[in-house]
C-alpha atoms as a PDB file:
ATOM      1  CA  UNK A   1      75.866  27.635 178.116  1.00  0.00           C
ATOM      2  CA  UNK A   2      77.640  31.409 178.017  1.00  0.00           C
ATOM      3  CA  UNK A   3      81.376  31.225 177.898  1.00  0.00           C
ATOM      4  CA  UNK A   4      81.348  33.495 181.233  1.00  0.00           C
ATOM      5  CA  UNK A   5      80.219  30.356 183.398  1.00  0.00           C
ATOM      6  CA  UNK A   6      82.586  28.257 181.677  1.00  0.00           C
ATOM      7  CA  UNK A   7      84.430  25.954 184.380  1.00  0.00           C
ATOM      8  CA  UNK A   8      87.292  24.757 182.307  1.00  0.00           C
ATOM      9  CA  UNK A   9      88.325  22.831 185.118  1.00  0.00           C
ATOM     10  CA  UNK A  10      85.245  20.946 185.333  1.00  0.00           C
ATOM     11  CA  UNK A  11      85.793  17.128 184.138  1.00  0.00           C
ATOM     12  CA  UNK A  12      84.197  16.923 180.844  1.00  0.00           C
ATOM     13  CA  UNK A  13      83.283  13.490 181.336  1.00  0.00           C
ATOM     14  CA  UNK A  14      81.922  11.936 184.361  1.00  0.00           C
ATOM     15  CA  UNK A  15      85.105  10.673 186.314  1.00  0.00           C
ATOM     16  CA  UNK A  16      83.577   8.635 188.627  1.00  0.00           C
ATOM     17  CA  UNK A  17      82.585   6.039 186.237  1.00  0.00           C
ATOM     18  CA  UNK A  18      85.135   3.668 184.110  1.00  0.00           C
ATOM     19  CA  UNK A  19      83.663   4.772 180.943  1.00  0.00           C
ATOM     20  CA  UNK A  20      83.985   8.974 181.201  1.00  0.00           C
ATOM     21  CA  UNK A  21      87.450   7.986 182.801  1.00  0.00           C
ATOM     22  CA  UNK A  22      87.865   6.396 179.444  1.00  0.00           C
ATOM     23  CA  UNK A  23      86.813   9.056 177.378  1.00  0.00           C
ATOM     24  CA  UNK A  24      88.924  11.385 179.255  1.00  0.00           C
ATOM     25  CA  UNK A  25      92.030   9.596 178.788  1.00  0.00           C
ATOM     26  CA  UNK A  26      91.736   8.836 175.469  1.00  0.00           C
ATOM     27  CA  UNK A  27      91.702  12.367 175.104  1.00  0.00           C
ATOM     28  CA  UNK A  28      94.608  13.412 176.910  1.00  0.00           C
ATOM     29  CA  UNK A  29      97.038  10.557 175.980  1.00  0.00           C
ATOM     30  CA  UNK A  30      96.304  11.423 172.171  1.00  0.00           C
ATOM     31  CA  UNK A  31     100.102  10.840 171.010  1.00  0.00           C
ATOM     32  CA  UNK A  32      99.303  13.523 168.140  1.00  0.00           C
ATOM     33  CA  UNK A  33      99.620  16.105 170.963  1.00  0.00           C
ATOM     34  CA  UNK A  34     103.544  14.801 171.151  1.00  0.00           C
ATOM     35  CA  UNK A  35     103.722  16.249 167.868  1.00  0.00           C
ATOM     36  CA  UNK A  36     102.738  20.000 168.634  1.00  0.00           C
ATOM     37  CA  UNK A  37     105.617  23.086 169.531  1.00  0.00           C
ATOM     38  CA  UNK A  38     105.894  24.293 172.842  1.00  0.00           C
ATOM     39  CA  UNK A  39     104.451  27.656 171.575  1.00  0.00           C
ATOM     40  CA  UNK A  40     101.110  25.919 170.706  1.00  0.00           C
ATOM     41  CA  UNK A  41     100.928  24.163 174.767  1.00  0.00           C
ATOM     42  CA  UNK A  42     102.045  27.647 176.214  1.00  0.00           C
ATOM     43  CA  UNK A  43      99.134  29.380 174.382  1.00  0.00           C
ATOM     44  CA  UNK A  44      96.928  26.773 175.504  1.00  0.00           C
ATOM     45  CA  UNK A  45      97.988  27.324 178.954  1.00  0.00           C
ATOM     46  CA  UNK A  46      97.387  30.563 178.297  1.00  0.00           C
ATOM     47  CA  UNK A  47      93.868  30.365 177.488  1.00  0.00           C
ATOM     48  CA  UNK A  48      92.864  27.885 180.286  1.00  0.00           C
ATOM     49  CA  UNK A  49      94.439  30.101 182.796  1.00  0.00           C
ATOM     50  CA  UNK A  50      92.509  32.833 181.251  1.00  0.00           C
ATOM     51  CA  UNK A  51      89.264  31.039 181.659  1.00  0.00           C
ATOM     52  CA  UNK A  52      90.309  30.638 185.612  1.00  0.00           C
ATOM     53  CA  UNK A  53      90.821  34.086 185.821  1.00  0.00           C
ATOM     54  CA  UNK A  54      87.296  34.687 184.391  1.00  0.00           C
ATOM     55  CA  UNK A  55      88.385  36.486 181.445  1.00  0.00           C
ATOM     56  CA  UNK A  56      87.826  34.520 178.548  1.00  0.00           C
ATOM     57  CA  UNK A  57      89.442  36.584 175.441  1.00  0.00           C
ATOM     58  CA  UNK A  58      86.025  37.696 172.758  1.00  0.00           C
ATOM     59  CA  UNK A  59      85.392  35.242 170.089  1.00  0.00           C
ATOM     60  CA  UNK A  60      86.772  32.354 172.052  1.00  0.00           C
ATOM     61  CA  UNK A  61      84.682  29.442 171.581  1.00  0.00           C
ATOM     62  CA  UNK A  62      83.372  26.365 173.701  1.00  0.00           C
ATOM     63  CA  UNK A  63      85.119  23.798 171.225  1.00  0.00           C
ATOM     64  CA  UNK A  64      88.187  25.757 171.666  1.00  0.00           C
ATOM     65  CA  UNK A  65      88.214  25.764 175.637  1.00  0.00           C
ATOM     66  CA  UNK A  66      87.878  22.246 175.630  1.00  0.00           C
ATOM     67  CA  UNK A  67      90.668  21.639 173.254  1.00  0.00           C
ATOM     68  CA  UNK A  68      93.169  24.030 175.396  1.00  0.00           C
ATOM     69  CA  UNK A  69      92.185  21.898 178.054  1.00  0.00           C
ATOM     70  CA  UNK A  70      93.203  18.850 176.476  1.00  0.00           C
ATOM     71  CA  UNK A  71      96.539  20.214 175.652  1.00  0.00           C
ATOM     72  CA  UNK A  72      96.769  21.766 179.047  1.00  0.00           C
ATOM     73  CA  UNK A  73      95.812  17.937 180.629  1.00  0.00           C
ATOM     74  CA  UNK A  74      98.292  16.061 178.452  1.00  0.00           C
ATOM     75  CA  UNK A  75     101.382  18.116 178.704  1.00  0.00           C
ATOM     76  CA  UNK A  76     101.639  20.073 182.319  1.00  0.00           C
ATOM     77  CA  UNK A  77     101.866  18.654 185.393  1.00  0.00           C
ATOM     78  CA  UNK A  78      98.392  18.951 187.481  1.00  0.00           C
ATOM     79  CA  UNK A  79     100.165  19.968 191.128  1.00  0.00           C
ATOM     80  CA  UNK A  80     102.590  22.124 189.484  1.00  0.00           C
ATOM     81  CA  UNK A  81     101.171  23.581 186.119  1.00  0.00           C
ATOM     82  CA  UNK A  82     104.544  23.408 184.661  1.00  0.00           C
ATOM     83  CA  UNK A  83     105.182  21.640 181.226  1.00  0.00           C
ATOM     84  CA  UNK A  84     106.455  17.874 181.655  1.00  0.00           C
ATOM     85  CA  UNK A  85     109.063  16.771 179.382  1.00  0.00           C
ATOM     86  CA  UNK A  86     108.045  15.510 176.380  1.00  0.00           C
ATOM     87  CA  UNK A  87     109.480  11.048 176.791  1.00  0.00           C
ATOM     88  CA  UNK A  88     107.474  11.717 180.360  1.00  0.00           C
ATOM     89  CA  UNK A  89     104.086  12.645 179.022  1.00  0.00           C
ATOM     90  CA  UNK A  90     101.550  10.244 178.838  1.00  0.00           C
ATOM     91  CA  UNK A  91     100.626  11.009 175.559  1.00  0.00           C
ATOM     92  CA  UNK A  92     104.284   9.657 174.508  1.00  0.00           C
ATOM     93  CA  UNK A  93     103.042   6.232 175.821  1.00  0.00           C
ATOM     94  CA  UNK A  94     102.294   4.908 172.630  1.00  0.00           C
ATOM     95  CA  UNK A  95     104.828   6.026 170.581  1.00  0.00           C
ATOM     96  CA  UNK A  96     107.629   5.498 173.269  1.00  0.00           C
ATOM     97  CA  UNK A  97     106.199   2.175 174.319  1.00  0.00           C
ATOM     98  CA  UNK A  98     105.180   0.563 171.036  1.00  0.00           C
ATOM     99  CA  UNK A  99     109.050   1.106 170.004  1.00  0.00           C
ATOM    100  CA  UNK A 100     110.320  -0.384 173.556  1.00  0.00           C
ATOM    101  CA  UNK A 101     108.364  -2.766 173.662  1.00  0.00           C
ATOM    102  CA  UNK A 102     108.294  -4.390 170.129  1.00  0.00           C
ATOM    103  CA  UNK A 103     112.409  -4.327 170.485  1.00  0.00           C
ATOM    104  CA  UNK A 104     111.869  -6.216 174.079  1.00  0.00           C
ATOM    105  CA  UNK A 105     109.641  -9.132 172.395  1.00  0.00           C
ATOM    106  CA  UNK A 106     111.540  -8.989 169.327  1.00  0.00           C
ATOM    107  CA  UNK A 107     115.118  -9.012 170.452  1.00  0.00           C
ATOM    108  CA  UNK A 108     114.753 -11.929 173.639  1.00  0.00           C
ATOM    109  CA  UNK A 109     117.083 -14.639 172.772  1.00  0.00           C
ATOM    110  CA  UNK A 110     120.711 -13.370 173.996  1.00  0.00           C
ATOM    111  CA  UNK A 111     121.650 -12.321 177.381  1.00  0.00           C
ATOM    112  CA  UNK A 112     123.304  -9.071 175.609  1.00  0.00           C
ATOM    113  CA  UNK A 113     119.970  -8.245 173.811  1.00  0.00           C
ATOM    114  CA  UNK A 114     117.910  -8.510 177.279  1.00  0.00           C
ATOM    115  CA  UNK A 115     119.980  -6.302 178.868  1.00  0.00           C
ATOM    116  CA  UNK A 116     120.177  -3.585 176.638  1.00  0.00           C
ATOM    117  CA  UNK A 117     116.463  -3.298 175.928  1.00  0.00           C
ATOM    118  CA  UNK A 118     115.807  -3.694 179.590  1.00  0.00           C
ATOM    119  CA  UNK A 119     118.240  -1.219 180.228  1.00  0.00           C
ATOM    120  CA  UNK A 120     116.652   1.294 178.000  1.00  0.00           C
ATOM    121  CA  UNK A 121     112.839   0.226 179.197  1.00  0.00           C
ATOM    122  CA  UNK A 122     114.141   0.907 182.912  1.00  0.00           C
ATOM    123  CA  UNK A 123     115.186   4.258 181.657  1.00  0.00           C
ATOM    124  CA  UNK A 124     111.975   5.154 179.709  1.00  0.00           C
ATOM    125  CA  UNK A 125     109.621   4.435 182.983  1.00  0.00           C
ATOM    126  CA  UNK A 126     112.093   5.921 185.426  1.00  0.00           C
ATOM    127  CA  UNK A 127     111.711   9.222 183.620  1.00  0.00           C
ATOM    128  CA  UNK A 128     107.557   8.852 183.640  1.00  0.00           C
ATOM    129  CA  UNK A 129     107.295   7.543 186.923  1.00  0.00           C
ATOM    130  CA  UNK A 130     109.210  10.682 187.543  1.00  0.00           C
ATOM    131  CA  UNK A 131     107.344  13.405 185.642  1.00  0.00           C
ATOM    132  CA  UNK A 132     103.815  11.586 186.528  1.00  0.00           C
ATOM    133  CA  UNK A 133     104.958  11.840 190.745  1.00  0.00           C
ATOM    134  CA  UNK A 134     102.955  13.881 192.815  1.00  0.00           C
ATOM    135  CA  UNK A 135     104.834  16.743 192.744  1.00  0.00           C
ATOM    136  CA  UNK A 136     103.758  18.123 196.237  1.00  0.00           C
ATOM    137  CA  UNK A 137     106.472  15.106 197.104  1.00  0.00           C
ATOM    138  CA  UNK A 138     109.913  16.354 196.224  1.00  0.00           C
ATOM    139  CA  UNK A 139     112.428  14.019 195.656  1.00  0.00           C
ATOM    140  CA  UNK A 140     116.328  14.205 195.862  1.00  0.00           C
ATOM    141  CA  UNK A 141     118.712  13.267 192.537  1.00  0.00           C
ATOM    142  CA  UNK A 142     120.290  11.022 195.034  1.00  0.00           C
ATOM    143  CA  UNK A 143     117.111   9.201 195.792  1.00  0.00           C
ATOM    144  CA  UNK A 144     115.783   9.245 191.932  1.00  0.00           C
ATOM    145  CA  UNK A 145     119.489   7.594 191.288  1.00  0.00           C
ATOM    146  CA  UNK A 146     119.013   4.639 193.875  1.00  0.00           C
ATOM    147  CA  UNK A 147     115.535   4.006 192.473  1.00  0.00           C
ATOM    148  CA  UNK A 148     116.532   4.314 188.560  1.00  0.00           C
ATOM    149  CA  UNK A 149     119.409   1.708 189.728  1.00  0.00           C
ATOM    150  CA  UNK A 150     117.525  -0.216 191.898  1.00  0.00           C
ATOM    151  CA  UNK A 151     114.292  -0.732 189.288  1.00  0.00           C
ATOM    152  CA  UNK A 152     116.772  -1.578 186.444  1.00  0.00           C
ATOM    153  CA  UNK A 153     118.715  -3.729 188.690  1.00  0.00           C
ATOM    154  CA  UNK A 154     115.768  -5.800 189.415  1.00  0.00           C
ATOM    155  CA  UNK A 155     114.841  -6.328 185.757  1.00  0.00           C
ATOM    156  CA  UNK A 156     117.987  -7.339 184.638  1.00  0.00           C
ATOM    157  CA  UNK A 157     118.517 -10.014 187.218  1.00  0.00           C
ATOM    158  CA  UNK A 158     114.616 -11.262 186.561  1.00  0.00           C
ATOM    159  CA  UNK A 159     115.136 -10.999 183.081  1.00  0.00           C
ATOM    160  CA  UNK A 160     118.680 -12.713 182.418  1.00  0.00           C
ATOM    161  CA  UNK A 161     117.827 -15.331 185.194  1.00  0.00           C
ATOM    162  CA  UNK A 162     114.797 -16.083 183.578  1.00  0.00           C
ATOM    163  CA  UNK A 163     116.216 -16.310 179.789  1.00  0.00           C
ATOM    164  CA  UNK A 164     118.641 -18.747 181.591  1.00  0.00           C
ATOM    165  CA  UNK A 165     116.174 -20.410 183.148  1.00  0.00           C
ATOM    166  CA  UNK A 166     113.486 -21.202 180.180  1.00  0.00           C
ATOM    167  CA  UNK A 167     116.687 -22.328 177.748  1.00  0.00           C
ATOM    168  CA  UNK A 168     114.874 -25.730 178.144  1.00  0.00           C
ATOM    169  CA  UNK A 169     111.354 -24.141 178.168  1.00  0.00           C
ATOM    170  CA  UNK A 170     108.616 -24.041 174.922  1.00  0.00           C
ATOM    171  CA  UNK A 171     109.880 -21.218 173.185  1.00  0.00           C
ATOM    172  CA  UNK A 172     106.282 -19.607 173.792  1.00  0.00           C
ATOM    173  CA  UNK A 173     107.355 -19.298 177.462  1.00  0.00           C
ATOM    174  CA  UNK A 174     110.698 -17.563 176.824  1.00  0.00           C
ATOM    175  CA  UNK A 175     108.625 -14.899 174.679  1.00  0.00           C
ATOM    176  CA  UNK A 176     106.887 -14.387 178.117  1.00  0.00           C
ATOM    177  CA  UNK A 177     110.192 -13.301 180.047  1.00  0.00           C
ATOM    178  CA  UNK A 178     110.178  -9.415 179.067  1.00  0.00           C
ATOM    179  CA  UNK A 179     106.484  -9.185 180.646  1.00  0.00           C
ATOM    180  CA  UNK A 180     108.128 -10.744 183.573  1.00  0.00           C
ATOM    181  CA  UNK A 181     110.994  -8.701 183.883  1.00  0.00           C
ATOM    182  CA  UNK A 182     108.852  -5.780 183.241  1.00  0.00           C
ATOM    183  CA  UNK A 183     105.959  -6.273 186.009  1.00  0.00           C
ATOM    184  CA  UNK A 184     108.441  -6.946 188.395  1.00  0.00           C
ATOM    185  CA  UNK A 185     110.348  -3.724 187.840  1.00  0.00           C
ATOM    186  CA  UNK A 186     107.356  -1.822 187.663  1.00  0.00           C
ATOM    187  CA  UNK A 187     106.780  -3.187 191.770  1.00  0.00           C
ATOM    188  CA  UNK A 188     109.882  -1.768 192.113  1.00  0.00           C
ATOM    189  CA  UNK A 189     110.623   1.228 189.687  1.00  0.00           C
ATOM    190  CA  UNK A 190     107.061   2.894 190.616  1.00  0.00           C
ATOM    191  CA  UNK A 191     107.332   3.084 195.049  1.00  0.00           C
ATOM    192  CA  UNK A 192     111.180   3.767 194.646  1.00  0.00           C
ATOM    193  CA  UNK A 193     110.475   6.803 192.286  1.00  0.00           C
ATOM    194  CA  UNK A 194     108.024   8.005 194.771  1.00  0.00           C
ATOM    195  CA  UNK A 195     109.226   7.019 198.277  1.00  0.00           C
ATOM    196  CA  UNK A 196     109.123  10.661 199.527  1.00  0.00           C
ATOM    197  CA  UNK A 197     105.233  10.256 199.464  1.00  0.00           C
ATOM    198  CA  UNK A 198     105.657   6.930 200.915  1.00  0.00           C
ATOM    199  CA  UNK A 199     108.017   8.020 203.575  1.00  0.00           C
ATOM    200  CA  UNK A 200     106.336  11.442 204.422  1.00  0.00           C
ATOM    201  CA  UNK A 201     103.343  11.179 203.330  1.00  0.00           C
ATOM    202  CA  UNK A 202     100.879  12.529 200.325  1.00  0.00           C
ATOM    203  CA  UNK A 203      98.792  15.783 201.002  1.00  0.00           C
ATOM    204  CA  UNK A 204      95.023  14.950 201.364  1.00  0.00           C
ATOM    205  CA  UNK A 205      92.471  17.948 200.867  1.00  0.00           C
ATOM    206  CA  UNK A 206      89.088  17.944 201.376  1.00  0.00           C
ATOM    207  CA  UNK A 207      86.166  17.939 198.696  1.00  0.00           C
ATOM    208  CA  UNK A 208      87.287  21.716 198.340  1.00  0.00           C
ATOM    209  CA  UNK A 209      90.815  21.234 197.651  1.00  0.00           C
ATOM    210  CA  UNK A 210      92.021  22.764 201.005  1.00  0.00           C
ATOM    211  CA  UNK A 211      94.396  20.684 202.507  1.00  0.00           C
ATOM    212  CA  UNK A 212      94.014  18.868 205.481  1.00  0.00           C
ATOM    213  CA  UNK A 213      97.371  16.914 206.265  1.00  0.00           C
ATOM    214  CA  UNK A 214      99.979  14.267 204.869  1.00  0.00           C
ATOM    215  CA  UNK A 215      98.854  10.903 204.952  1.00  0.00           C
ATOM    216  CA  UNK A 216     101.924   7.883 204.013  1.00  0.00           C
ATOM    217  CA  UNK A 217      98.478   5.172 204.041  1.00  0.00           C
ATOM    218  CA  UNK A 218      97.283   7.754 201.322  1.00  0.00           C
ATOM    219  CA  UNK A 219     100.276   7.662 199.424  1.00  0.00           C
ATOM    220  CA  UNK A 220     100.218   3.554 199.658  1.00  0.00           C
ATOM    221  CA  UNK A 221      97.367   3.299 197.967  1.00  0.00           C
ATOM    222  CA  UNK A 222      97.636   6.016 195.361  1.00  0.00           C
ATOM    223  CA  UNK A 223     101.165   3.985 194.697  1.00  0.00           C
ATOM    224  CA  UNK A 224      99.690   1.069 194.548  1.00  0.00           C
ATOM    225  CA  UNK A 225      96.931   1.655 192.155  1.00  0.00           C
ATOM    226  CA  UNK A 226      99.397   2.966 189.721  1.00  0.00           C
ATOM    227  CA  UNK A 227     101.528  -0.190 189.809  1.00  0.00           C
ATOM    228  CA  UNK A 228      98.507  -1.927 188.752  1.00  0.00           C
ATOM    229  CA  UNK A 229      97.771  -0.114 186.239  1.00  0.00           C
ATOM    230  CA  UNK A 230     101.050   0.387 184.360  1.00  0.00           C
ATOM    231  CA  UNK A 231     101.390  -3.548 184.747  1.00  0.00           C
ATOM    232  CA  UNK A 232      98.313  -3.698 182.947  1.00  0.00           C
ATOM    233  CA  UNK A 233      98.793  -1.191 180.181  1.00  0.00           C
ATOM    234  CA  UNK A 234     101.562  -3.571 179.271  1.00  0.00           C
ATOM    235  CA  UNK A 235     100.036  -7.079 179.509  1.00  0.00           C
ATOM    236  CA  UNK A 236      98.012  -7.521 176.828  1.00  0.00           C
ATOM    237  CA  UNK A 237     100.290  -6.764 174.046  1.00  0.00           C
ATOM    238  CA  UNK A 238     103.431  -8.563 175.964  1.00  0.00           C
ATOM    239  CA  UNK A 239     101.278 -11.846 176.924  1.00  0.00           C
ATOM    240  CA  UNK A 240      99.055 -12.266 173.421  1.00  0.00           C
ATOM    241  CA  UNK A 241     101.401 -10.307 170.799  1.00  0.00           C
ATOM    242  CA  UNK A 242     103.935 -13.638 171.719  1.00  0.00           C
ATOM    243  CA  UNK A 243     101.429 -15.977 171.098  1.00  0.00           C
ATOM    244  CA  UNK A 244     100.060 -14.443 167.514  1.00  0.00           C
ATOM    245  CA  UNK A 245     104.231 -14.513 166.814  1.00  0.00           C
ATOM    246  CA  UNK A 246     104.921 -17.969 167.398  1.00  0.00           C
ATOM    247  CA  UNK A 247     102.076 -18.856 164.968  1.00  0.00           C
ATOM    248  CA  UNK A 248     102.764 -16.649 162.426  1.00  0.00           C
ATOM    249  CA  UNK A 249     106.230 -17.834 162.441  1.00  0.00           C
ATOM    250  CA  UNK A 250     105.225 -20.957 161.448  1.00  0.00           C
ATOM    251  CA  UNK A 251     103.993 -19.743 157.837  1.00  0.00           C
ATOM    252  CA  UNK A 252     106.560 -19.881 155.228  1.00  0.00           C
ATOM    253  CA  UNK A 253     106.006 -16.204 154.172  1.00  0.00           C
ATOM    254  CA  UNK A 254     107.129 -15.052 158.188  1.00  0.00           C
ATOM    255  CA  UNK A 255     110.178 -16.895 157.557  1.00  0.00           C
ATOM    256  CA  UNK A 256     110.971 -15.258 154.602  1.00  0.00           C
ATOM    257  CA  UNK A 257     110.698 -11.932 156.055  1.00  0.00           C
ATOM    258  CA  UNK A 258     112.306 -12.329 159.240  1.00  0.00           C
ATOM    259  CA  UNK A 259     114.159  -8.819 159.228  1.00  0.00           C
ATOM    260  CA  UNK A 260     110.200  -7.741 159.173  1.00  0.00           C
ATOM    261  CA  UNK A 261     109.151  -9.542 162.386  1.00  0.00           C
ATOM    262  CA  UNK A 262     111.158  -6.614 164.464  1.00  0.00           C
ATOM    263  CA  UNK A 263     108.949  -3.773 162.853  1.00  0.00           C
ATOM    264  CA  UNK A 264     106.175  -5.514 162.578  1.00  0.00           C
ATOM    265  CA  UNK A 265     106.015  -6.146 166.614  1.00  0.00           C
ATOM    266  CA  UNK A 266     106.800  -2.947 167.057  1.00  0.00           C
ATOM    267  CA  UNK A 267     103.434  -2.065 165.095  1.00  0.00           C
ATOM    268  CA  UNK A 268     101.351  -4.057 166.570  1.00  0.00           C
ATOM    269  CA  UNK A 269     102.530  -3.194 170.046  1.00  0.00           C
ATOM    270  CA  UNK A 270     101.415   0.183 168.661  1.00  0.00           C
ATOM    271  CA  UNK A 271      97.794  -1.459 167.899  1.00  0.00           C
ATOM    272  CA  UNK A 272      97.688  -2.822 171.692  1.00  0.00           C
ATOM    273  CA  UNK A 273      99.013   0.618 173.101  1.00  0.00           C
ATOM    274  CA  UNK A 274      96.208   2.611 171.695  1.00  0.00           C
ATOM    275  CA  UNK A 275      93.688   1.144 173.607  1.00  0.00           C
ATOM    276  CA  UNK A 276      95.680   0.463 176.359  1.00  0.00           C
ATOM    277  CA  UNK A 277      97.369   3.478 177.518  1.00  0.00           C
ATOM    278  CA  UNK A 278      93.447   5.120 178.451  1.00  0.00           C
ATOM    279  CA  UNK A 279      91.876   2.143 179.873  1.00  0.00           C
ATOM    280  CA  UNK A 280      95.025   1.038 182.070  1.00  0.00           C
ATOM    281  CA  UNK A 281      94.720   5.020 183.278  1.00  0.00           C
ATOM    282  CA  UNK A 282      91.106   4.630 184.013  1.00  0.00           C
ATOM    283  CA  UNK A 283      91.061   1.974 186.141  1.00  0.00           C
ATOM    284  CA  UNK A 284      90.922   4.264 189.229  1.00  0.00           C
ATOM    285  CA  UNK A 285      90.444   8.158 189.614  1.00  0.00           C
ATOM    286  CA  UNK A 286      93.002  10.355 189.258  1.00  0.00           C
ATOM    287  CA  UNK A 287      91.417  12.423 191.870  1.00  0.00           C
ATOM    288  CA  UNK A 288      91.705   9.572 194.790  1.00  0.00           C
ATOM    289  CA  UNK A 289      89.271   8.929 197.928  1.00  0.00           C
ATOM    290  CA  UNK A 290      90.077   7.663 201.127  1.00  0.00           C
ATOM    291  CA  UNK A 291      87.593   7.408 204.552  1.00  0.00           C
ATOM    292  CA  UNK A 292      88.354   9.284 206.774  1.00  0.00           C
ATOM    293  CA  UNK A 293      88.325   6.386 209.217  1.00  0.00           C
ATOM    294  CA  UNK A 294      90.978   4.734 207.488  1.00  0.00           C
ATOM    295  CA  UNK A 295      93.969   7.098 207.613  1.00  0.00           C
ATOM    296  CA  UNK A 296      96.631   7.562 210.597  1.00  0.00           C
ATOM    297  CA  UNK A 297      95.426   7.880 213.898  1.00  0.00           C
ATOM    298  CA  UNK A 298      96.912  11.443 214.130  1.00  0.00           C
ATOM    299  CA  UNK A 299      95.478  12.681 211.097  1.00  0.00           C
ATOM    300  CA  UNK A 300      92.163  11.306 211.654  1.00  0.00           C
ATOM    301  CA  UNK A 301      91.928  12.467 215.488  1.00  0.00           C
ATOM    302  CA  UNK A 302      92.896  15.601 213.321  1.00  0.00           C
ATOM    303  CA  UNK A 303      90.091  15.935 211.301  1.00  0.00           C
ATOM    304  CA  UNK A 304      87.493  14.571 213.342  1.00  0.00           C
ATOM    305  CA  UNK A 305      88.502  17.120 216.114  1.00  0.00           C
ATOM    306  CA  UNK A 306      88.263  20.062 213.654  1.00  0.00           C
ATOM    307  CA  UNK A 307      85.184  18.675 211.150  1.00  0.00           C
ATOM    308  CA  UNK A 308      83.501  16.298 213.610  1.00  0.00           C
ATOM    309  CA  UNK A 309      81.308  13.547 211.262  1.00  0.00           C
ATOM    310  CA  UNK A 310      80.980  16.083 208.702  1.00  0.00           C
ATOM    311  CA  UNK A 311      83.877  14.997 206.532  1.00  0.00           C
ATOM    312  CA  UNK A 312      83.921  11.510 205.916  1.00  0.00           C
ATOM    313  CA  UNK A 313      86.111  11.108 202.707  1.00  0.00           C
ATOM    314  CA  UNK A 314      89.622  12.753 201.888  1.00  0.00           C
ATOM    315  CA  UNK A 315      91.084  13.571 198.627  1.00  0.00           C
ATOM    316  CA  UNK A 316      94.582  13.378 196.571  1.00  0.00           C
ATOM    317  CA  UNK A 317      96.329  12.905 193.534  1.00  0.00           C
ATOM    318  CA  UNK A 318      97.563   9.636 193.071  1.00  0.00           C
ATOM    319  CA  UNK A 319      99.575  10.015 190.005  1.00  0.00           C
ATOM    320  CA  UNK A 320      99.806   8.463 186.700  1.00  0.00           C
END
């Protein structure tokens, strides 16, 4: 293919399917891309904006355009194009997480301990619920304070009422209590974050990208399918990595290295993130679809007035 029809915006991998989702976000959320300067993302941006432009600089090639585009993807915000911070990029998830995470399972046994790594979990997704919004949907500090204190709020109580409450409970089932605390500040954490979309709506576009209106039913489901998926990204290691702990706990060589259990969660946390992280992203487009037929009366009698039957589907960005 010449360089000069390049479309560096075209998905490499087919994104209506699970599997080139897959591929596609196991490219982006590479956590070695954490790792490079901001000089190195800038000239990346560089070069993909240079493809847009149609001027593609001699001697560039295809492997190259693809790479700037995987920089591009994993550290600047798709409605804005300007660099997210660093903890907020989904290519952070692993690293971020795996430590997090690994300190939550490891460190569940005192009220004191729960809240502090609660505390700093809340934190973590309040700042990439944040940079992964949909930017076309600002949001005031006031509001992004009420929903950082509401979300960590709500896994504190779940968390420290829970601990209370499993005291009498197989230990197995108090290992379960972070996951608990975690899904149900991730209900909260994730709408709160982005209640400007929810209150005023999400910009749809049509197949074209020209847009077409703000739709809140949009912004629902967009919302929605990210709560899913973050919950996800985070129950396999926080429901199974408990159960592989409490029976390698039993073996006297665990108990002779308990100041190793800590680290050692925290690596395999790593192992579930890996995978994780891209699959929980692929579960539904990035790109979202809605009918037509389904959004607000006003909008639709919008449409349909200006497109008649010819546009059936809408389009938005539903966030990570």
């Amino acid at each position: 293919m010449a360089l000069s029809s390049f479309d560096v915006d075209e998905p490499r991998w087919d994104q209506t399917t699970f599997m080139g989702r897959l591929k596609h976000f196991f490219n982006i959320t590479d956590c070695r891309t954490a790792l490079l300067p901001d000089s190195r993302l800038d000239e990346a941006k560089a070069l993909v904006e240079s493809c847009r432009a149609g001027s593609i600089p001699p001697g560039t090639t295809e492997e190259q355009l693809h790479y700037a585009k995987k920089l591009y993807d994993s550290a600047f915000h798709p409605d804005t194009g300007d660099r997210m911070n660093l903890i907020g990029r989904m290519s952070f998830q692993v690293p971020g997480g795996m430590a997090i995470t690994g300190c939550m399972l490891q460190f569940y046994r005192t009220v004191p301990a729960v809240v502090f790594w609660q505390w700093v979990n809340q934190s973590f997704n309040a700042l990439v619920n944040y940079t992964n919004r949909n930017a076309a949907s600002p949001i005031t500090p006031k509001q992004i304070g009420v929903a950082y204190l509401t979300a960590t709020s709500t896994a504190l109580a779940t968390a420290v009422g829970l601990n209370l409450y499993t005291k009498k409970a197989p230990p197995l089932v108090a290992r379960w209590v972070p996951f608990a605390a975690v899904a149900s500040a991730n209900c909260v954490n994730i709408p709160m974050m982005r209640q400007q979309e929810i209150l005023n709506g999400i910009a749809v576009t049509d197949e074209n990208g020209n847009t077409l209106g703000h739709s809140t039913k949009a912004a629902v489901k967009g919302i929605t399918q990210v709560v899913v998926s973050r919950i996800t990204m985070a129950a396999p290691g926080m429901i199974i990595l408990p159960i592989i702990m409490q029976r390698l706990e039993k073996y006297k060589f665990m108990q002779r290295i308990t100041y190793l259990h800590g680290p050692i969660q925290v690596m395999l946390v790593g192992g579930f993130l890996i995978f994780m992280v891209p699959a929980a992203c692929s579960l539904f487009p990035q790109r979202c679809s809605m009918a037509v037929s389904k959004l607000e009366p006003e909008l639709r009698d919008s449409i349909k007035s200006k497109y008649g039957d010819a546009l059936q589907q809408v389009y938005f960005n539903k966030g990570l």
